[in-house]
N, C-alpha and C. Protein backbone atom coordinates (compact mmCIF):
# COMPACT_ATOMS: atom_id res chain seq x y z
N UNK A 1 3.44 48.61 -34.51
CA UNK A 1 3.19 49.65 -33.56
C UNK A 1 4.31 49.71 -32.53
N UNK A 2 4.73 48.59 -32.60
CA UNK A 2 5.79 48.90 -31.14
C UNK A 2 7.14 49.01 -31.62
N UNK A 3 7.09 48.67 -32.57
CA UNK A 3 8.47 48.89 -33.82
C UNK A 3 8.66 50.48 -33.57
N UNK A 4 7.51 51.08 -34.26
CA UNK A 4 7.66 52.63 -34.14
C UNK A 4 7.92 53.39 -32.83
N UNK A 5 7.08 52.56 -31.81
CA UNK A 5 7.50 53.14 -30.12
C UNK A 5 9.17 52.74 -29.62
N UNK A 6 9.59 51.68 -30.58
CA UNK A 6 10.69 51.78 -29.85
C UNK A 6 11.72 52.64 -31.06
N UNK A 7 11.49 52.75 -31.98
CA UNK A 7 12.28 53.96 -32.83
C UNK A 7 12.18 55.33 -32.08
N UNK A 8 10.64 55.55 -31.51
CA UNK A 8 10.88 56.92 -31.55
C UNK A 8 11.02 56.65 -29.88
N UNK A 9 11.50 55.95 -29.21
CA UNK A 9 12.00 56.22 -28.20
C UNK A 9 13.60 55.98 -28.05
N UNK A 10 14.49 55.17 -29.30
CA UNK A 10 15.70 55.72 -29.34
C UNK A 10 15.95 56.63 -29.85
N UNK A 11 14.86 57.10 -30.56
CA UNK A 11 15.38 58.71 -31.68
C UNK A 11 14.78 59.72 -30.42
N UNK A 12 13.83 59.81 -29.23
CA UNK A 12 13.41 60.53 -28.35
C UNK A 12 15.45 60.57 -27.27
N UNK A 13 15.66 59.52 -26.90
CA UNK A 13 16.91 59.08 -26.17
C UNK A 13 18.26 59.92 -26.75
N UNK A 14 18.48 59.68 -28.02
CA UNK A 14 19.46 60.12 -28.64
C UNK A 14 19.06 61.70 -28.72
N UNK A 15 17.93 62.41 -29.46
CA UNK A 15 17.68 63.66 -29.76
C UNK A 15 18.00 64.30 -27.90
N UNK A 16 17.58 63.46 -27.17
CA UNK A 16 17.57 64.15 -25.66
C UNK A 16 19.18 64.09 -25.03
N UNK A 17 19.95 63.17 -25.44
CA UNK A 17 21.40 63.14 -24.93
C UNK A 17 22.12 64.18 -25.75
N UNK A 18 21.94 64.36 -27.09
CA UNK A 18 22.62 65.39 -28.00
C UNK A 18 22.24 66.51 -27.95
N UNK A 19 21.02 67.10 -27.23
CA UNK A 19 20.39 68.26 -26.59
C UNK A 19 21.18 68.54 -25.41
N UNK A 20 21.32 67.30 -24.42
CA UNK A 20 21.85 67.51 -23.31
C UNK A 20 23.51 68.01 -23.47
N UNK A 21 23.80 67.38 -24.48
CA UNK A 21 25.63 67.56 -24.49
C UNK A 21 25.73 69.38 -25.46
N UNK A 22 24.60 69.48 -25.85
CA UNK A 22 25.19 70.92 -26.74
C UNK A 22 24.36 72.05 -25.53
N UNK A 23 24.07 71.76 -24.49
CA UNK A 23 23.65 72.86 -23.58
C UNK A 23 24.09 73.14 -22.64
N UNK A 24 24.82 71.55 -21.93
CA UNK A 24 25.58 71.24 -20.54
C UNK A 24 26.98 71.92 -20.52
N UNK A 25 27.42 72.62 -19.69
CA UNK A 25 28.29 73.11 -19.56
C UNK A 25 29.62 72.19 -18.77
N UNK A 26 29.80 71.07 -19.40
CA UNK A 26 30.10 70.15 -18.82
C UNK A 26 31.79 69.71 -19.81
N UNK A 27 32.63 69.43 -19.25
CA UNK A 27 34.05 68.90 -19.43
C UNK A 27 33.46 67.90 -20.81
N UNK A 28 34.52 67.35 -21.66
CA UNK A 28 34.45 66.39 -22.94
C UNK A 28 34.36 65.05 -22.18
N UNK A 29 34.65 64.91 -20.92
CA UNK A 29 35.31 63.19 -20.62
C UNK A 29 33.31 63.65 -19.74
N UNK A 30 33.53 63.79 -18.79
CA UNK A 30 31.78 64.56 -18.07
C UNK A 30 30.53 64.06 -19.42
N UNK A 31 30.49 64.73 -20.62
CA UNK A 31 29.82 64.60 -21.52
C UNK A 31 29.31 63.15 -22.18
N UNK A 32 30.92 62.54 -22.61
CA UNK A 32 30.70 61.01 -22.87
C UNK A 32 30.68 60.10 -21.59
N UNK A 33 30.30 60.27 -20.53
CA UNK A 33 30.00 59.86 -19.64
C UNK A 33 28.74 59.34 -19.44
N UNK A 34 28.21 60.93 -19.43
CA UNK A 34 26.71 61.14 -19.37
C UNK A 34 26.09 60.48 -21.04
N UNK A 35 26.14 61.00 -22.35
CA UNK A 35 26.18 60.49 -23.13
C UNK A 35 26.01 58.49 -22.95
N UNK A 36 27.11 57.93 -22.68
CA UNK A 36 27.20 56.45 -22.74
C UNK A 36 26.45 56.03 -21.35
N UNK A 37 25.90 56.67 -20.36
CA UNK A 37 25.03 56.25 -19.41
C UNK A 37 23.55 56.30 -19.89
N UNK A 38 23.31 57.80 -20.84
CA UNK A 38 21.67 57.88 -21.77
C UNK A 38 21.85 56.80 -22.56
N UNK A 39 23.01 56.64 -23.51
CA UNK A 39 22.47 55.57 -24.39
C UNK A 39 22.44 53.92 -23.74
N UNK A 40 23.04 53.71 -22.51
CA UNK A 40 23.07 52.52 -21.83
C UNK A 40 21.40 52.16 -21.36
N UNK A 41 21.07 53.51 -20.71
CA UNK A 41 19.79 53.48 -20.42
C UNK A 41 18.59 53.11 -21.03
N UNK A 42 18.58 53.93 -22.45
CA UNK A 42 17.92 53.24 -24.04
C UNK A 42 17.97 52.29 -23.97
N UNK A 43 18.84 51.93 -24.19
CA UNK A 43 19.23 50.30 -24.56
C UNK A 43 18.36 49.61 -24.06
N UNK A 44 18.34 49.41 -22.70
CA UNK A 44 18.29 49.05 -21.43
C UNK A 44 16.67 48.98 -21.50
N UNK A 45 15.70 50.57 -21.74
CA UNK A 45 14.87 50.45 -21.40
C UNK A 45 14.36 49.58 -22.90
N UNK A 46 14.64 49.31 -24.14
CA UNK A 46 14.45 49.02 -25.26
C UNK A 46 14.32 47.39 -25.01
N UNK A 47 15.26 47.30 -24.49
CA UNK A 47 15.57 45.59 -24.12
C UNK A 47 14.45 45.01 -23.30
N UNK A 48 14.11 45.73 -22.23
CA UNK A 48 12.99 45.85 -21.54
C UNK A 48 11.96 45.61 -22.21
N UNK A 49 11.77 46.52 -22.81
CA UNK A 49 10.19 46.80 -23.59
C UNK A 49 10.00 45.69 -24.51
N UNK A 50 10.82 44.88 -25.20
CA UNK A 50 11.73 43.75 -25.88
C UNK A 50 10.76 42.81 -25.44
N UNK A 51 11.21 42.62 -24.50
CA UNK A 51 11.24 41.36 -23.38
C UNK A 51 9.71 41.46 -23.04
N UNK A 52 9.21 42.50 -22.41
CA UNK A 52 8.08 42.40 -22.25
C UNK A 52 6.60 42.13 -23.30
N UNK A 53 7.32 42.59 -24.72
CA UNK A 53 6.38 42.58 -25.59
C UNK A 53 6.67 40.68 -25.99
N UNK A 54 7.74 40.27 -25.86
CA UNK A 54 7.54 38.51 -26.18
C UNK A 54 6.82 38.26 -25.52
N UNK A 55 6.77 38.41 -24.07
CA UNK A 55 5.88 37.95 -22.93
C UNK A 55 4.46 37.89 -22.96
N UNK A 56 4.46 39.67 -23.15
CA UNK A 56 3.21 39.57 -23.75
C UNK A 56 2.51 38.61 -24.94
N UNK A 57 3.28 38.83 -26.02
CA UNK A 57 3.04 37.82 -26.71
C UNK A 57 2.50 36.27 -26.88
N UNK A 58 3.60 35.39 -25.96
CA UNK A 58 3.70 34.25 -25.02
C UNK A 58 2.07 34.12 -24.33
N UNK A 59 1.86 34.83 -23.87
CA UNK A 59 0.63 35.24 -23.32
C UNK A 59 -0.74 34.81 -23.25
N UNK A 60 -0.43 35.43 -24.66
CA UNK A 60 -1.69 35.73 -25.55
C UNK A 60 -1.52 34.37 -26.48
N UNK A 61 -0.55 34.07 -26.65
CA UNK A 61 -1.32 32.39 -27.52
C UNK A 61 -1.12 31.28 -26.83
N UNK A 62 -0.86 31.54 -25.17
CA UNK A 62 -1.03 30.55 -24.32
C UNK A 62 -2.42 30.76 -23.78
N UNK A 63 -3.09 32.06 -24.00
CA UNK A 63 -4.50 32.08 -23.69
C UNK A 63 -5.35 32.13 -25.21
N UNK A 64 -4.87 31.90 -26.38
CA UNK A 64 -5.72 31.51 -27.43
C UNK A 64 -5.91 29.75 -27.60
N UNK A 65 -4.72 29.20 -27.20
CA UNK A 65 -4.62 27.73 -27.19
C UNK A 65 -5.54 27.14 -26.28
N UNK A 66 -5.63 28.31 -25.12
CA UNK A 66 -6.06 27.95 -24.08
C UNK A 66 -8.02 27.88 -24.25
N UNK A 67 -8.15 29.10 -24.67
CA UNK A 67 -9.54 28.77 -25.11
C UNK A 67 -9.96 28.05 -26.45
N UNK A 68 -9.16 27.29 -27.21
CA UNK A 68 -9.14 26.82 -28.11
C UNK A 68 -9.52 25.03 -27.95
N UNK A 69 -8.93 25.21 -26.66
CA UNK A 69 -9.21 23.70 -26.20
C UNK A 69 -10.45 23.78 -25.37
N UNK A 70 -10.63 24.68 -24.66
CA UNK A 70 -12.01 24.82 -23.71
C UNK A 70 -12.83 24.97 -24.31
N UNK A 71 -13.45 25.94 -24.95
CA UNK A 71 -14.47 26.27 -25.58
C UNK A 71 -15.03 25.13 -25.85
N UNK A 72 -14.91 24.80 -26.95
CA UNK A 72 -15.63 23.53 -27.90
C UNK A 72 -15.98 22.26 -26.25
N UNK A 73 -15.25 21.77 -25.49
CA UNK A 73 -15.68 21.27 -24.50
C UNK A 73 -16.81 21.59 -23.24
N UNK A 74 -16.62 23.03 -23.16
CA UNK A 74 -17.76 23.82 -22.79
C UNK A 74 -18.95 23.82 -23.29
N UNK A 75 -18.87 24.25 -24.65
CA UNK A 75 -19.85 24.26 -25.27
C UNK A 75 -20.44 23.42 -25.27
N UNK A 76 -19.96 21.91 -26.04
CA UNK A 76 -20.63 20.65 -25.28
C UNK A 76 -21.49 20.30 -23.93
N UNK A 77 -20.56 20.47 -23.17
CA UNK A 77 -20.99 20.10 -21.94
C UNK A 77 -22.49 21.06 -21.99
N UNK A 78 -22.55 22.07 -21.85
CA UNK A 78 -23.12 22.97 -22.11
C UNK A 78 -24.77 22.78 -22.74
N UNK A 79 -24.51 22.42 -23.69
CA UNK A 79 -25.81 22.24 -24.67
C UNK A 79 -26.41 20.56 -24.07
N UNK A 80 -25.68 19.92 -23.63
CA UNK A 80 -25.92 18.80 -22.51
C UNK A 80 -26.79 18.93 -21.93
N UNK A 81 -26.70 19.40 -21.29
CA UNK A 81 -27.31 19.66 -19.80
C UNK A 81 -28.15 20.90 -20.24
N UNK A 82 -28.55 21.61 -21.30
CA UNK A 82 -29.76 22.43 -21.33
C UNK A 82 -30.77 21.00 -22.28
N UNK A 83 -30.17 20.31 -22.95
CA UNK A 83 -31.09 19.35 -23.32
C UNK A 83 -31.73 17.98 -21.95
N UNK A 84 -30.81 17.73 -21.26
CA UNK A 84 -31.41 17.22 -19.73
C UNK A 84 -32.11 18.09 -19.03
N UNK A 85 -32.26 19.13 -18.77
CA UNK A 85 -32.99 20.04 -18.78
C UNK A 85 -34.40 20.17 -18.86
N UNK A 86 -34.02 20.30 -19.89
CA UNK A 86 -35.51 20.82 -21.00
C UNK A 86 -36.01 19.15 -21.16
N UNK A 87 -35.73 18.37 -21.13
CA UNK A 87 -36.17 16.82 -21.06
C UNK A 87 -37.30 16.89 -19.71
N UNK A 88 -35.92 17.14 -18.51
CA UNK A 88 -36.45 16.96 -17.19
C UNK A 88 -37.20 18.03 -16.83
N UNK A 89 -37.56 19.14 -17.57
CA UNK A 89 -38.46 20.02 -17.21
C UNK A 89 -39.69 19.96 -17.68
N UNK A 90 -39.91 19.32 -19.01
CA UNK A 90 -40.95 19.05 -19.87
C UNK A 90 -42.22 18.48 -19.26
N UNK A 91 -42.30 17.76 -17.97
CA UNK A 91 -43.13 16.98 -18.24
C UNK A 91 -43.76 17.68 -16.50
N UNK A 92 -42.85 18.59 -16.13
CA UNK A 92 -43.13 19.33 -15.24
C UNK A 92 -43.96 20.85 -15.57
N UNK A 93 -43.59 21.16 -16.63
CA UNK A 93 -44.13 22.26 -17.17
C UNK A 93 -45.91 21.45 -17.59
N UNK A 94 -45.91 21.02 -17.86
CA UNK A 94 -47.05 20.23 -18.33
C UNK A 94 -48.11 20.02 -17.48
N UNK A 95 -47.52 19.62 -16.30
CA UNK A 95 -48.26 19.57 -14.99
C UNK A 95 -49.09 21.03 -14.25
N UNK A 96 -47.54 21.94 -14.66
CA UNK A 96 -48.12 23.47 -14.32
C UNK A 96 -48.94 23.84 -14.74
N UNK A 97 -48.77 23.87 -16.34
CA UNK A 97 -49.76 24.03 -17.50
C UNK A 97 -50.97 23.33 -17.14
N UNK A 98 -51.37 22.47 -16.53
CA UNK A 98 -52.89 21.61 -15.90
C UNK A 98 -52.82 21.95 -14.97
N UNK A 99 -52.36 22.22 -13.88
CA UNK A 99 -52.73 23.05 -12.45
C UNK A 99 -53.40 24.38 -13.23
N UNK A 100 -52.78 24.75 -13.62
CA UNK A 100 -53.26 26.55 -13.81
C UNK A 100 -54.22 26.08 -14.75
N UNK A 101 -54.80 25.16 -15.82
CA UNK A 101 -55.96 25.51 -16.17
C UNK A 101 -57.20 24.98 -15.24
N UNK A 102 -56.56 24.20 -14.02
CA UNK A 102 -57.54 23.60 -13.16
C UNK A 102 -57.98 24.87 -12.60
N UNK A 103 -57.11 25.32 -12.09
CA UNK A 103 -57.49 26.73 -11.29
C UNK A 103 -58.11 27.90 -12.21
N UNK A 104 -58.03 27.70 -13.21
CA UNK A 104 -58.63 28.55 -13.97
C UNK A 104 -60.14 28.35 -14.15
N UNK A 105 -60.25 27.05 -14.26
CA UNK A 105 -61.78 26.63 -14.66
C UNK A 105 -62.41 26.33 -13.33
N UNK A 106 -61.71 26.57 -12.01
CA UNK A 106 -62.33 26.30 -11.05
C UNK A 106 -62.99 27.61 -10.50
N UNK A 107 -62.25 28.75 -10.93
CA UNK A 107 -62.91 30.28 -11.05
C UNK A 107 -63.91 30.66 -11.48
């Protein structure tokens, strides 16, 4: 996908400098001027876009590594402590469960 964005933004660059030079009423030395400043610019913004898509890249499997190592430790921890939990809640629920039928049968 970005292969094609950056084709059709040197073929957008070039089609727009060779538009510009067959309309501009402009001197031959004026022309390749302008000309080698559009295509410097391409370049330029290409290199850019370059750069940013490694980064991006970089990124993204410094945040896949990244949850690659967390997760599974999370998760752990995680299922931990809903089993301490549910241990340490058990015997409290139980109690509730006999309050409320006390109060029930005391009705």
């Amino acid at each position: 996908m970005i292969k094609n964005f950056t084709k059709g933004l040197l073929f957008g660059a070039t089609l727009g400098g060779t538009l510009g030079i067959l309309f501009a009423p402009k001197s031959g030395k004026d022309l390749q001027r302008d000309l080698t400043q559009e295509v410097d610019e391409a370049t330029e913004i290409s290199m850019d876009l370059n750069r940013s898509l490694q980064n991006f890249n970089r990124s993204v499997m410094n945040l896949k590594l990244t949850a690659e190592n967390t997760i599974p430790a999370f998760k752990e921890d995680m299922e931990k402590r809903l089993t301490r939990f549910q241990f340490e809640a058990k015997p409290r629920v139980k109690e509730i469960q006999q309050s409320v039928s006390d109060i029930q049968n005391q009705l």
